[in-house]
PDB file of N, CA and C in Angstrom:
ATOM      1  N   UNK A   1     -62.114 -18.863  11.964  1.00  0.00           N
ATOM      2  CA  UNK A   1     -61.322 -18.534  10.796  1.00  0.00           C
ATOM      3  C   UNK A   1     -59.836 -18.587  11.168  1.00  0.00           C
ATOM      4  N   UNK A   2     -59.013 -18.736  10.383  1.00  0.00           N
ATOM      5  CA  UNK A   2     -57.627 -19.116  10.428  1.00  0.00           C
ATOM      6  C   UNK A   2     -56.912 -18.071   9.867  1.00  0.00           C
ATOM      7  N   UNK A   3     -55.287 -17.974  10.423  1.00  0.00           N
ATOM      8  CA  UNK A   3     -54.407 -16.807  10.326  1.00  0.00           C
ATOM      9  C   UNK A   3     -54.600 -17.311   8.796  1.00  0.00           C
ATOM     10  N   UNK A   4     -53.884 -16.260   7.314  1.00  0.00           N
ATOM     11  CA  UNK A   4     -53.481 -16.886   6.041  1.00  0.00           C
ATOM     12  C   UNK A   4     -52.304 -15.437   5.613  1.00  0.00           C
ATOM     13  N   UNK A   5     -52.114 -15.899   4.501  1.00  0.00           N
ATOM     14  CA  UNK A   5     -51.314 -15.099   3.902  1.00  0.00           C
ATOM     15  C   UNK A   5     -52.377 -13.869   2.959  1.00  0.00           C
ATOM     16  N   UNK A   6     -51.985 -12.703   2.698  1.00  0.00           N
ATOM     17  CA  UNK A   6     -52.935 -11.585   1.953  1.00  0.00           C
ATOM     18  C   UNK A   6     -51.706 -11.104   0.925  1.00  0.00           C
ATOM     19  N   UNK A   7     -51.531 -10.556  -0.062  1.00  0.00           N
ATOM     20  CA  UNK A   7     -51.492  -9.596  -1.101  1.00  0.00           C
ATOM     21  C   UNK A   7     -51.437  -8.480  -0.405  1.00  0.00           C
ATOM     22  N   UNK A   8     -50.663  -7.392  -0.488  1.00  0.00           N
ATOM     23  CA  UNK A   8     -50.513  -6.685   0.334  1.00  0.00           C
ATOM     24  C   UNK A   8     -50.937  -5.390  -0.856  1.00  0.00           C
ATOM     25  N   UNK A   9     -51.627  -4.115  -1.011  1.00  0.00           N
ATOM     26  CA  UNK A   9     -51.712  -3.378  -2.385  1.00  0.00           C
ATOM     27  C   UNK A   9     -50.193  -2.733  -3.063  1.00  0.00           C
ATOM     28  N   UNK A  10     -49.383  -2.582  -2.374  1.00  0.00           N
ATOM     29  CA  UNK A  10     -47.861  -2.809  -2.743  1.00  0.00           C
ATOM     30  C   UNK A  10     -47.328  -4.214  -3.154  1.00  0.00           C
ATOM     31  N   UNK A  11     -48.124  -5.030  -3.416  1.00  0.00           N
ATOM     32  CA  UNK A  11     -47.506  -6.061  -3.973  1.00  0.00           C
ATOM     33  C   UNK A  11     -46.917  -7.177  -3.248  1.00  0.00           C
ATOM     34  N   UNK A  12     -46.640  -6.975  -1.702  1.00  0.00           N
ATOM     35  CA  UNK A  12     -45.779  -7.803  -1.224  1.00  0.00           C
ATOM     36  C   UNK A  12     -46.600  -8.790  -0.500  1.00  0.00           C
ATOM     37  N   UNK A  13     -46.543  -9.663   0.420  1.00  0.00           N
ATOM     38  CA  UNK A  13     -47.094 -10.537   0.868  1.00  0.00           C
ATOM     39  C   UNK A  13     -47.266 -10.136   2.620  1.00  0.00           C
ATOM     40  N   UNK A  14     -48.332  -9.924   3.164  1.00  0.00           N
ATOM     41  CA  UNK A  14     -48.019  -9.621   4.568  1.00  0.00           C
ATOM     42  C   UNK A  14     -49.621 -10.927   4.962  1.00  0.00           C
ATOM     43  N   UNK A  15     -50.231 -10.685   6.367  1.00  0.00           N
ATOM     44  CA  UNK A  15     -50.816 -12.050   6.937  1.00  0.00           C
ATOM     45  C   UNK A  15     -51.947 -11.297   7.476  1.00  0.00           C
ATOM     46  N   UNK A  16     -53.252 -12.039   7.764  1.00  0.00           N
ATOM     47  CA  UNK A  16     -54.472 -11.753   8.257  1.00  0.00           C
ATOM     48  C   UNK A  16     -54.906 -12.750   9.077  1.00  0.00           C
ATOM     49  N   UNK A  17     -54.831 -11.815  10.296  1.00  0.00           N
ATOM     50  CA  UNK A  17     -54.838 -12.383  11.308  1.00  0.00           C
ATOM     51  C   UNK A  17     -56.108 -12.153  12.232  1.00  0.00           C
ATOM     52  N   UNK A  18     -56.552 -13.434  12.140  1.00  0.00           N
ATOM     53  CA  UNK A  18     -58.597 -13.721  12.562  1.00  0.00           C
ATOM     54  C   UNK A  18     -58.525 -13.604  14.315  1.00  0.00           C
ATOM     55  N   UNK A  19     -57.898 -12.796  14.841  1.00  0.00           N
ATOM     56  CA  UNK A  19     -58.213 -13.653  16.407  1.00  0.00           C
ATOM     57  C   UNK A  19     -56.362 -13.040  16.897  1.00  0.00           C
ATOM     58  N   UNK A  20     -56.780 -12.726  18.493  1.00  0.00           N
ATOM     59  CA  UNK A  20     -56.382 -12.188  19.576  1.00  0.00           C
ATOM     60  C   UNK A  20     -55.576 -10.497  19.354  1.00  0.00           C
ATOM     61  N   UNK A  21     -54.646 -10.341  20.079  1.00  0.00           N
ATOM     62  CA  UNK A  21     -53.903  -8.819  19.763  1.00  0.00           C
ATOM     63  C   UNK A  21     -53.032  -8.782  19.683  1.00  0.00           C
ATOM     64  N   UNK A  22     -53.003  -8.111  18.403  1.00  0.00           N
ATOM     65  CA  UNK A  22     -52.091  -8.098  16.948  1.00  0.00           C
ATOM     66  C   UNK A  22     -51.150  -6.828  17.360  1.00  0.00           C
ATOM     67  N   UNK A  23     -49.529  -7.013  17.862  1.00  0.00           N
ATOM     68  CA  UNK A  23     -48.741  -6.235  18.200  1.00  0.00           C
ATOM     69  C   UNK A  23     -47.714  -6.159  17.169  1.00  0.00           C
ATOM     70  N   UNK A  24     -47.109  -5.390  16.960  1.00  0.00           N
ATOM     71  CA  UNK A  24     -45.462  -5.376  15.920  1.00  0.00           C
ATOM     72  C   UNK A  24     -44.346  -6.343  16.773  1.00  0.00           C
ATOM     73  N   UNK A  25     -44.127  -6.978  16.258  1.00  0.00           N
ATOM     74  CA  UNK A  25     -43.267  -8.005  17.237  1.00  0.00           C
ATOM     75  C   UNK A  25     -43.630  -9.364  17.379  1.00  0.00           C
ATOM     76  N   UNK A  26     -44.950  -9.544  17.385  1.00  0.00           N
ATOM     77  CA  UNK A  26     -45.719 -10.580  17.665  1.00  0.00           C
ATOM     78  C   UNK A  26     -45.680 -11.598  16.672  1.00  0.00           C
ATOM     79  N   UNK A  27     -45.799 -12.929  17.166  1.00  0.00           N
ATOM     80  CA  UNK A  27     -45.411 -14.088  16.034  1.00  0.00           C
ATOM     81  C   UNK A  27     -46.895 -14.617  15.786  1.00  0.00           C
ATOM     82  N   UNK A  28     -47.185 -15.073  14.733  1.00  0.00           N
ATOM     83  CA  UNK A  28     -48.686 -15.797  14.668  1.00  0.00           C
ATOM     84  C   UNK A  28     -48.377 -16.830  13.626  1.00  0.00           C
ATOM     85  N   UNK A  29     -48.818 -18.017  14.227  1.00  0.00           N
ATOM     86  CA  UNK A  29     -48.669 -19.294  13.005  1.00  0.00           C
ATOM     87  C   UNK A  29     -50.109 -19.093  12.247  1.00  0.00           C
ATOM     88  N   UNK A  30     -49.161 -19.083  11.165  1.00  0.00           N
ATOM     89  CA  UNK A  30     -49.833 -18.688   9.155  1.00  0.00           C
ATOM     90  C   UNK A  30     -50.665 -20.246   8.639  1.00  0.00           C
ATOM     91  N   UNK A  31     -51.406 -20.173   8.265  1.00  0.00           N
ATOM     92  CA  UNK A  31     -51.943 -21.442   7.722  1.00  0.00           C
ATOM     93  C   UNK A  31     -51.494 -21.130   6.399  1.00  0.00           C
ATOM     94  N   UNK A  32     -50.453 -21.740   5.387  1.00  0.00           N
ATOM     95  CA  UNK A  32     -50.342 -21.672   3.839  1.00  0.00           C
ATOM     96  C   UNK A  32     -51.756 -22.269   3.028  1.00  0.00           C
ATOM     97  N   UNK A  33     -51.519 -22.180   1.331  1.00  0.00           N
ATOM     98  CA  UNK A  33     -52.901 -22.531   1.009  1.00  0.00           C
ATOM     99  C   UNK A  33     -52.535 -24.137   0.627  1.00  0.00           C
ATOM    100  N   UNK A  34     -51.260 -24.662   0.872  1.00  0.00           N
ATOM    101  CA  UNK A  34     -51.424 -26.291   0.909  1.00  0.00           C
ATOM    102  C   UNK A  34     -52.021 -26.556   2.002  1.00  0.00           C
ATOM    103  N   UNK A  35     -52.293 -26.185   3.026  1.00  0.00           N
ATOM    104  CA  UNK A  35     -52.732 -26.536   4.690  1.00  0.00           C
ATOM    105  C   UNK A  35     -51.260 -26.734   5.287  1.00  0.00           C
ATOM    106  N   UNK A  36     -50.259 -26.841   5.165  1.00  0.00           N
ATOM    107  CA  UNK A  36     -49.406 -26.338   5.934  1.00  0.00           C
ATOM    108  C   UNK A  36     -48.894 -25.526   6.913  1.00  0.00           C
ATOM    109  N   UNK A  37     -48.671 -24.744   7.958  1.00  0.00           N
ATOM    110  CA  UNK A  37     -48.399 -24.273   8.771  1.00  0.00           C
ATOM    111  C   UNK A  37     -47.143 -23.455   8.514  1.00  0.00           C
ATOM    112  N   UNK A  38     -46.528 -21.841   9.195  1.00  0.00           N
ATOM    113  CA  UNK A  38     -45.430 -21.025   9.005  1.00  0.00           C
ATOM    114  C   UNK A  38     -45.349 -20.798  10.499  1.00  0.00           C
ATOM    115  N   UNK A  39     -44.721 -20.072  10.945  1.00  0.00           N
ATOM    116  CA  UNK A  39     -44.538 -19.154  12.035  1.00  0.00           C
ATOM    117  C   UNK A  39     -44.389 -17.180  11.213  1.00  0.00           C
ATOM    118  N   UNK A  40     -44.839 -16.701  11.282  1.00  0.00           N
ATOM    119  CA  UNK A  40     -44.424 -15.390  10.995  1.00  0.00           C
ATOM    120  C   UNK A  40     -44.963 -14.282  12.025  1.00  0.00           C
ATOM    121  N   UNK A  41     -43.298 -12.936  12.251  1.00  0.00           N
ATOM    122  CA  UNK A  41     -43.414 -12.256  13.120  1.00  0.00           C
ATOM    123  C   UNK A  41     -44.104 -11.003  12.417  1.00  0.00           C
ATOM    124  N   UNK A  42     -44.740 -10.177  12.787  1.00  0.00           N
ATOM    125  CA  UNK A  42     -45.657  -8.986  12.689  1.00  0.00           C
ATOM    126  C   UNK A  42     -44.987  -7.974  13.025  1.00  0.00           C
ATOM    127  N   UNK A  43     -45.029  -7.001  11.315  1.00  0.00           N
ATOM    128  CA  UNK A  43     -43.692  -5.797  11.157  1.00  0.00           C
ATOM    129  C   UNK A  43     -44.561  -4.796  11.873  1.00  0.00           C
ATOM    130  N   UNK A  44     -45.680  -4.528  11.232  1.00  0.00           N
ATOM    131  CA  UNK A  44     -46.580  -3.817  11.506  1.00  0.00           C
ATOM    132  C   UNK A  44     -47.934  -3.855  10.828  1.00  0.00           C
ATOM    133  N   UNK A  45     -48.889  -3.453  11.695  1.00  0.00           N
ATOM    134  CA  UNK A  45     -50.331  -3.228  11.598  1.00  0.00           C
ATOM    135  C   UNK A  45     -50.882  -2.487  10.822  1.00  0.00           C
ATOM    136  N   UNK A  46     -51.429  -2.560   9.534  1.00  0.00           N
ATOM    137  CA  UNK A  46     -51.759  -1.777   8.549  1.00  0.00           C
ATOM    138  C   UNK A  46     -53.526  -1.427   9.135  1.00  0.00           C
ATOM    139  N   UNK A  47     -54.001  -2.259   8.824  1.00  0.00           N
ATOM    140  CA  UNK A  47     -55.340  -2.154   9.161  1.00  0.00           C
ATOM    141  C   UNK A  47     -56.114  -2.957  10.351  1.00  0.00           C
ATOM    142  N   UNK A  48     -57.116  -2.704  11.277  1.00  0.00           N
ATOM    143  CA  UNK A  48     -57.659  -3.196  12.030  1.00  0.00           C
ATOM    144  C   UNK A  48     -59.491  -3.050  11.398  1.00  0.00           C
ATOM    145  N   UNK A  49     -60.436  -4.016  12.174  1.00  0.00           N
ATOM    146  CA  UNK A  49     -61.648  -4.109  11.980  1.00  0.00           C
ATOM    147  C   UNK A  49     -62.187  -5.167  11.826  1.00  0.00           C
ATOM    148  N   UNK A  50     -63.578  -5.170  12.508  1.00  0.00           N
ATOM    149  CA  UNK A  50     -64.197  -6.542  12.790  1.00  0.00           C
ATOM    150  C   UNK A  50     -63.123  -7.861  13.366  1.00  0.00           C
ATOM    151  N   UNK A  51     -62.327  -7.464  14.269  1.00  0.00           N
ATOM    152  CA  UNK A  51     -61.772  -8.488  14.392  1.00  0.00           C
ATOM    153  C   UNK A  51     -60.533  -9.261  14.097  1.00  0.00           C
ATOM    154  N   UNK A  52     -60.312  -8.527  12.634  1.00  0.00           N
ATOM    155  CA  UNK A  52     -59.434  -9.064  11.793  1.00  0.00           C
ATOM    156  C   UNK A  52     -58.212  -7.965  11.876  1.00  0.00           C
ATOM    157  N   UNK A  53     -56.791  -8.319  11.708  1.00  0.00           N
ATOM    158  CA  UNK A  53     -56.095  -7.620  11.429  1.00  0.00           C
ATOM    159  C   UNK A  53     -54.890  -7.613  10.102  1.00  0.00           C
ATOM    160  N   UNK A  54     -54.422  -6.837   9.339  1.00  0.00           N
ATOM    161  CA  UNK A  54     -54.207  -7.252   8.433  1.00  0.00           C
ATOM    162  C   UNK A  54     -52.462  -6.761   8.983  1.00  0.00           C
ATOM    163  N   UNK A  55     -51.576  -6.972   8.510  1.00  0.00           N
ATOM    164  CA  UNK A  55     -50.156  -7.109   9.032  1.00  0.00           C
ATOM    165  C   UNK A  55     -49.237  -7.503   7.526  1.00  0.00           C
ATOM    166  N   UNK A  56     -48.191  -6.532   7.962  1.00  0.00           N
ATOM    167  CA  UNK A  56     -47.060  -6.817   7.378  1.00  0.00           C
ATOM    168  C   UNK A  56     -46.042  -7.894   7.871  1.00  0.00           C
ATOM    169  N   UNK A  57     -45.107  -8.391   7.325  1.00  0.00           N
ATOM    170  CA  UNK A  57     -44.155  -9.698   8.010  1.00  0.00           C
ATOM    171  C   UNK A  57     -43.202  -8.997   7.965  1.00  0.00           C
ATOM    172  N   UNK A  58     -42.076  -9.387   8.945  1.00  0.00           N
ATOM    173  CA  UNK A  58     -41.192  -8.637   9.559  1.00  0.00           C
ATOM    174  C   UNK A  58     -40.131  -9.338   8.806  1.00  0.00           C
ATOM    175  N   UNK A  59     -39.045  -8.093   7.963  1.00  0.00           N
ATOM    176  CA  UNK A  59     -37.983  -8.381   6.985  1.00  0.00           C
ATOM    177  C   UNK A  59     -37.252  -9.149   8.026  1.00  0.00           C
ATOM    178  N   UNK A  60     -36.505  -9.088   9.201  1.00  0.00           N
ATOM    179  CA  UNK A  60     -36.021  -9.737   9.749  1.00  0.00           C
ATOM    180  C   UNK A  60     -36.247 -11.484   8.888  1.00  0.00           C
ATOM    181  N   UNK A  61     -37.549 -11.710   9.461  1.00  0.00           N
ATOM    182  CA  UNK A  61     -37.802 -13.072   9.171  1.00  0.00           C
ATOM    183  C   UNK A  61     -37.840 -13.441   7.737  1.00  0.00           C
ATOM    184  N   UNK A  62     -37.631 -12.470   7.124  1.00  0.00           N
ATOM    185  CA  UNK A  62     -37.424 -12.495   5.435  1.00  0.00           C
ATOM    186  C   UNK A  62     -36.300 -12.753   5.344  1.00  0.00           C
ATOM    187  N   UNK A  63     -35.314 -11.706   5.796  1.00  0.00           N
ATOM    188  CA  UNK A  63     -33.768 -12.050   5.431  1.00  0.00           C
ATOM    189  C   UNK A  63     -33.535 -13.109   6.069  1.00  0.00           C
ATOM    190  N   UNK A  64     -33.865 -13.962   7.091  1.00  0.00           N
ATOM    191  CA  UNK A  64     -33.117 -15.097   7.691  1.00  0.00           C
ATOM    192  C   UNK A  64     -33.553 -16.156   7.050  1.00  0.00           C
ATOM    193  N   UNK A  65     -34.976 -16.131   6.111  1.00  0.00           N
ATOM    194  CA  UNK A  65     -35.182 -17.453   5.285  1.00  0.00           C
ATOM    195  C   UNK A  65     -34.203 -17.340   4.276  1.00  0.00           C
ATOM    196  N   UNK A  66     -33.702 -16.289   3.254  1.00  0.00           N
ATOM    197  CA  UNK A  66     -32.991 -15.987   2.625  1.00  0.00           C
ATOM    198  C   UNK A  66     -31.260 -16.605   2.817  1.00  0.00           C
ATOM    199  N   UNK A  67     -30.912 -16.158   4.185  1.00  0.00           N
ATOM    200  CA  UNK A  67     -30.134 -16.442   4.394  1.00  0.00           C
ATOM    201  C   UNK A  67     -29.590 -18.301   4.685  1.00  0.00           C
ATOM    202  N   UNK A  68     -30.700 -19.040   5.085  1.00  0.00           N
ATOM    203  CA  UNK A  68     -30.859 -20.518   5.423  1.00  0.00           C
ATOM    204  C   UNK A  68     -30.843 -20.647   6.952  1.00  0.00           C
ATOM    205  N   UNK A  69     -31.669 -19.861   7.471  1.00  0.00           N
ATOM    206  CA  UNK A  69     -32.066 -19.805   9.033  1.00  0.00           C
ATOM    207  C   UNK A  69     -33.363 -20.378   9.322  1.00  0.00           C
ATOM    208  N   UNK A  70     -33.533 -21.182   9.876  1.00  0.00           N
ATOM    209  CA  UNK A  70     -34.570 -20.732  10.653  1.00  0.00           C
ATOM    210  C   UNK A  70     -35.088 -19.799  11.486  1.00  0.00           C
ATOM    211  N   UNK A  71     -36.808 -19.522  10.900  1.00  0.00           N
ATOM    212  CA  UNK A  71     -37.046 -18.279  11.274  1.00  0.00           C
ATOM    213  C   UNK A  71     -37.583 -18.099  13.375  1.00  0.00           C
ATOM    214  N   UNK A  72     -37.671 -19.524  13.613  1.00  0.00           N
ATOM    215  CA  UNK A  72     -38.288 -19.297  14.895  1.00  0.00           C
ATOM    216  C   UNK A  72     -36.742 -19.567  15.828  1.00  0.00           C
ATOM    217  N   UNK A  73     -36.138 -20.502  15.504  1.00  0.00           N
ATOM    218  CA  UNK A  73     -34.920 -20.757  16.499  1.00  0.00           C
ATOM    219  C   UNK A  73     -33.608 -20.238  15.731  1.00  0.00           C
ATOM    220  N   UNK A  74     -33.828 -19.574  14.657  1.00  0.00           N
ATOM    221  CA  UNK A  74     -32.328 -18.682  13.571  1.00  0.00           C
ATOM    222  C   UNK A  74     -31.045 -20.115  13.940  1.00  0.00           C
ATOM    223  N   UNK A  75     -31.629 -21.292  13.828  1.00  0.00           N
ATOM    224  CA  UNK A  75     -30.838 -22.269  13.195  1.00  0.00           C
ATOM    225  C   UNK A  75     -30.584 -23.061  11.942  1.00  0.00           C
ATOM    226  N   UNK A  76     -29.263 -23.632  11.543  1.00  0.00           N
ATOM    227  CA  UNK A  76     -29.186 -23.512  10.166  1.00  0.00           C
ATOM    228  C   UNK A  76     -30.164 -24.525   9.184  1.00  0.00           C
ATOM    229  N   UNK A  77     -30.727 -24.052   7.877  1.00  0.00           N
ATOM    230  CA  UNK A  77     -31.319 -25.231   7.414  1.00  0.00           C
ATOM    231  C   UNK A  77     -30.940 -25.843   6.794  1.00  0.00           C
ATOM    232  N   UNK A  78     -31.073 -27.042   6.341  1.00  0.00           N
ATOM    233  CA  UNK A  78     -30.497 -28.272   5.296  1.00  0.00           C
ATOM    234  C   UNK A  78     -30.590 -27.684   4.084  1.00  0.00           C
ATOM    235  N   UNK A  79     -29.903 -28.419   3.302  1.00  0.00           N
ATOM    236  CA  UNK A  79     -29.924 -28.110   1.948  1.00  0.00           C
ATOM    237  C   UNK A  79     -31.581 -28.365   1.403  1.00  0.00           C
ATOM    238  N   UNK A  80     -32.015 -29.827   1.662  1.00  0.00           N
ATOM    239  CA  UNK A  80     -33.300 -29.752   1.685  1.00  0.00           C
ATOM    240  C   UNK A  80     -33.732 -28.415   1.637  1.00  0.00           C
ATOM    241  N   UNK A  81     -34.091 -28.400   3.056  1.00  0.00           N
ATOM    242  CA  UNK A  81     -35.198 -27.393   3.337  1.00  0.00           C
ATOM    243  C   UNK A  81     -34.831 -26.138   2.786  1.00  0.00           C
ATOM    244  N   UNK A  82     -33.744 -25.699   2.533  1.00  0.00           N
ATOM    245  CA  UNK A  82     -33.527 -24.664   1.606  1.00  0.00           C
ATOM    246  C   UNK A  82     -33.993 -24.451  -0.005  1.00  0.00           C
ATOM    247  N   UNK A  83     -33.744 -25.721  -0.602  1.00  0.00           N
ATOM    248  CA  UNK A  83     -34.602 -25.757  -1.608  1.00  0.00           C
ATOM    249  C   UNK A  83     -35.739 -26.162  -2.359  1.00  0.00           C
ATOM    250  N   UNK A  84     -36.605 -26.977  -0.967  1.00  0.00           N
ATOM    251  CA  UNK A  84     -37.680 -27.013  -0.603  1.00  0.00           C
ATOM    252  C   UNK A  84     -38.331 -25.456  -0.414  1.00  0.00           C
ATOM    253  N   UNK A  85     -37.788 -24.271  -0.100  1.00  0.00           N
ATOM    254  CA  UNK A  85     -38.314 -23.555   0.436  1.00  0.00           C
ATOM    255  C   UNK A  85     -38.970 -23.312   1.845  1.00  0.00           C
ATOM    256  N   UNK A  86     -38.713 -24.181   2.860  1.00  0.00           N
ATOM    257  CA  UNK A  86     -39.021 -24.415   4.142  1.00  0.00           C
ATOM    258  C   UNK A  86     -38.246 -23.234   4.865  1.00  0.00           C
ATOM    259  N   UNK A  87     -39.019 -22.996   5.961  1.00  0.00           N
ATOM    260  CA  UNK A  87     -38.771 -21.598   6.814  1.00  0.00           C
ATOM    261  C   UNK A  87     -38.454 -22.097   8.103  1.00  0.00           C
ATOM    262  N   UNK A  88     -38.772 -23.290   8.501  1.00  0.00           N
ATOM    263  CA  UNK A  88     -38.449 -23.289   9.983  1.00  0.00           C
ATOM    264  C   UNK A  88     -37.516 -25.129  10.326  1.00  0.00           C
ATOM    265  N   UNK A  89     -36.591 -25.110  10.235  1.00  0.00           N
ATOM    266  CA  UNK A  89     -35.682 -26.112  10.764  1.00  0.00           C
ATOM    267  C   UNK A  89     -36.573 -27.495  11.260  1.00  0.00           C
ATOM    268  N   UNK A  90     -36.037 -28.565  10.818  1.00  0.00           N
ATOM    269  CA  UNK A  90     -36.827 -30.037  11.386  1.00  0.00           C
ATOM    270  C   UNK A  90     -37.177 -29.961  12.868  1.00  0.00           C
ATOM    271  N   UNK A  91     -36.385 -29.558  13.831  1.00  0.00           N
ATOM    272  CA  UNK A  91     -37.171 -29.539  15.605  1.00  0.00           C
ATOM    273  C   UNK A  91     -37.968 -28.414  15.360  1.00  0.00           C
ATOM    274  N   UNK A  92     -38.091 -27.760  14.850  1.00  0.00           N
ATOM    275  CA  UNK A  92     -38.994 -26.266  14.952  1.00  0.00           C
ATOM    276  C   UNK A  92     -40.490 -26.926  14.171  1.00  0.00           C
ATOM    277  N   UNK A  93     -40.433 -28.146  13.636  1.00  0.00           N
ATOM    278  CA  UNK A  93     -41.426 -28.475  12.152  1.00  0.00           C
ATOM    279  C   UNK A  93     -41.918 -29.940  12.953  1.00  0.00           C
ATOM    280  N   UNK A  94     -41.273 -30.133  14.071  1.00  0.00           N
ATOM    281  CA  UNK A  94     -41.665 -31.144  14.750  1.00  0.00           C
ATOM    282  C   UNK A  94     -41.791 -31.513  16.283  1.00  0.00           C
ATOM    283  N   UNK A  95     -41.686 -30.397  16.421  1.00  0.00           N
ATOM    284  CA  UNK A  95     -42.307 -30.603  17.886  1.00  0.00           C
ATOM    285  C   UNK A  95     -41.237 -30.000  18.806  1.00  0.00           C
ATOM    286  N   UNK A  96     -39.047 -29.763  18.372  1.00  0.00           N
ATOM    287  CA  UNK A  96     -38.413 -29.472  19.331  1.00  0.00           C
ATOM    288  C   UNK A  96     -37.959 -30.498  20.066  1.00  0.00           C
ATOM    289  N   UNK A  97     -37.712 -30.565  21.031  1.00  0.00           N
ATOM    290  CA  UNK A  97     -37.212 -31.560  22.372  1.00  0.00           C
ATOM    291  C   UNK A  97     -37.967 -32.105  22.156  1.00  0.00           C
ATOM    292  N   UNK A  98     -39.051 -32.712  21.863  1.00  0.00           N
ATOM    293  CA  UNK A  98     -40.236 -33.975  22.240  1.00  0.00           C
ATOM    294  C   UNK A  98     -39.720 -34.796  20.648  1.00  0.00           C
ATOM    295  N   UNK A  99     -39.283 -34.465  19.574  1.00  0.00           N
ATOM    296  CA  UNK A  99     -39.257 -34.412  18.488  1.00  0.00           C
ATOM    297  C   UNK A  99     -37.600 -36.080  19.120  1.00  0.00           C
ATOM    298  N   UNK A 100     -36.800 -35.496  19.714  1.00  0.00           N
ATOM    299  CA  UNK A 100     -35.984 -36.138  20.102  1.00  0.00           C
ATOM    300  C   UNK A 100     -36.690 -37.650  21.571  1.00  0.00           C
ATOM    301  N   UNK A 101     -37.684 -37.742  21.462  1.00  0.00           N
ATOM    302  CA  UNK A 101     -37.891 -38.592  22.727  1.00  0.00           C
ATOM    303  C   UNK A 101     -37.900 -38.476  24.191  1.00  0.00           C
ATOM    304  N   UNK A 102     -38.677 -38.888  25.008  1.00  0.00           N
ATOM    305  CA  UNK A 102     -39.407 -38.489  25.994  1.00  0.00           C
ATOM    306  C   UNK A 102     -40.904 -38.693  25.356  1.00  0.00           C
ATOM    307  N   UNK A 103     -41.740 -37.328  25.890  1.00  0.00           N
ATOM    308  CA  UNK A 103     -43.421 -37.120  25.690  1.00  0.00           C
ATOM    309  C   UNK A 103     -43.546 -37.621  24.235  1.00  0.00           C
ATOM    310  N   UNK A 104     -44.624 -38.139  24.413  1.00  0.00           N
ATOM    311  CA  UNK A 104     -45.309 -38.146  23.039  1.00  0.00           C
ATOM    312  C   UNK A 104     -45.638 -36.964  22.429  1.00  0.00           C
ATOM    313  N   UNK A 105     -45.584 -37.140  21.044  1.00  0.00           N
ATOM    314  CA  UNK A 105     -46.003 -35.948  20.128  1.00  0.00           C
ATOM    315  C   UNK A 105     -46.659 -36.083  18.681  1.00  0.00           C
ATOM    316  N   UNK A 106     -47.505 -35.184  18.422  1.00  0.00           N
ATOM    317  CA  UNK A 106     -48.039 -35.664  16.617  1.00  0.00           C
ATOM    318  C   UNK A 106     -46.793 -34.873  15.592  1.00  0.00           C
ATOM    319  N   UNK A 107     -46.203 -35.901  13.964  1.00  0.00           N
ATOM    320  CA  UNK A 107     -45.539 -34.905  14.118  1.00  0.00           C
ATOM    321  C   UNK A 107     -46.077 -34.106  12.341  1.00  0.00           C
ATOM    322  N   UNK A 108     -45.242 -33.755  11.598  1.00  0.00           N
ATOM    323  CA  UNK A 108     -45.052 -32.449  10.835  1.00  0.00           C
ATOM    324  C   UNK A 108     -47.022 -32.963   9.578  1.00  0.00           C
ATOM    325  N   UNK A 109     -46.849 -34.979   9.555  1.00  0.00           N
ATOM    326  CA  UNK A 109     -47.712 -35.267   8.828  1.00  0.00           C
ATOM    327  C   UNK A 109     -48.958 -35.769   9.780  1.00  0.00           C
ATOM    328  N   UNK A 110     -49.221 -35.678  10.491  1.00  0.00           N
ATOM    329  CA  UNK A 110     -50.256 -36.065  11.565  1.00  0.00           C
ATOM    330  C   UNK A 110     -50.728 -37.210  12.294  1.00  0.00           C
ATOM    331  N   UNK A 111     -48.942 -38.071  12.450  1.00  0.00           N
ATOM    332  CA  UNK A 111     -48.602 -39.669  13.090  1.00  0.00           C
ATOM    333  C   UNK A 111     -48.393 -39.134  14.481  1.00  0.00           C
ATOM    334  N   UNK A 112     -49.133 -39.829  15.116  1.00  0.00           N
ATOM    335  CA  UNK A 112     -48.817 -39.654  16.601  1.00  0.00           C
ATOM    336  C   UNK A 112     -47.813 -40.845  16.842  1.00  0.00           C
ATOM    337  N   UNK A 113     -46.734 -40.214  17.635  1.00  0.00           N
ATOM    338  CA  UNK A 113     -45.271 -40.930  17.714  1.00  0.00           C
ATOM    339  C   UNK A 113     -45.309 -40.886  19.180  1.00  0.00           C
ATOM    340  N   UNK A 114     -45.091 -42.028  19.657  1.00  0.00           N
ATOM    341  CA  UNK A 114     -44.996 -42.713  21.289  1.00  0.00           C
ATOM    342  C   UNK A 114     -43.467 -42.274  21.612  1.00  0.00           C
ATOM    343  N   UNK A 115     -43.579 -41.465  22.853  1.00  0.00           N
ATOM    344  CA  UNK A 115     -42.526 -41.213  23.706  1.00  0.00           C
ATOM    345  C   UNK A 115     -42.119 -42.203  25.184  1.00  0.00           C
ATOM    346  N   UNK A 116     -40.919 -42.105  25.134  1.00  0.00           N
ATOM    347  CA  UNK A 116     -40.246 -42.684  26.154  1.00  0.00           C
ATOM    348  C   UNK A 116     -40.672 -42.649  27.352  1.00  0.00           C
ATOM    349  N   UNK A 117     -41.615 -41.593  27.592  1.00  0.00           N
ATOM    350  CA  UNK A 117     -42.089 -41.792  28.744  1.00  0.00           C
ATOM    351  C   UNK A 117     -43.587 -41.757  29.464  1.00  0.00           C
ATOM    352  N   UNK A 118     -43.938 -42.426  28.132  1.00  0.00           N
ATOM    353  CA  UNK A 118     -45.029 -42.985  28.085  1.00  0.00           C
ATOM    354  C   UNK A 118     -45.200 -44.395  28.569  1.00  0.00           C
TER     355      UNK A 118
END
């Protein structure tokens, strides 16, 4: 089963998280319901059981989408991706340094792109 987003009974949006240990601080990539991918950090632990943990998202990473940050490297985003609604900056959405050449890498749509030093 895969991390997703939950309804939180306050209304807000926090993440459920299928698998390993679930700390306040801790980042876990979110599967959205397009199949897309997030990064989100873990405010705190509401509930535990069977496995699963259910979690709040950390305002931090709220206010910096807000602001036009990226949420994993708090670098700035394009206008695009700002009104796209995108959370994490083109190297953060593609791989980073590999994203620029060298290693090969798959990238944001699932093309495997030949590196330089290959």
């Amino acid at each position: 089963m895969t991390n997703s987003y939950i309804k939180m009974k306050d209304g807000s949006w926090g993440v459920r998280i299928s698998s390993g240990n679930v700390k306040p601080g801790s980042s876990w990539l979110v599967t959205k319901k397009s199949g897309g991918t997030a990064s989100e950090k873990v405010d705190k632990v509401v509930w535990k059981g069977g496995g699963v943990s259910l979690c709040t998202i950390c305002a931090k990473a709220k206010a910096a989408h807000a602001s036009g940050t990226c949420t994993v490297c708090g670098g700035r985003l394009s206008a695009w991706e700002k009104s796209h609604g995108v959370r994490r900056c083109s190297n953060c959405r593609d791989g980073g340094g590999n994203a620029r050449g060298g290693h090969s890498y798959t990238d944001r749509h699932g093309n495997f792109v030949l590196g330089d030093d290959d």
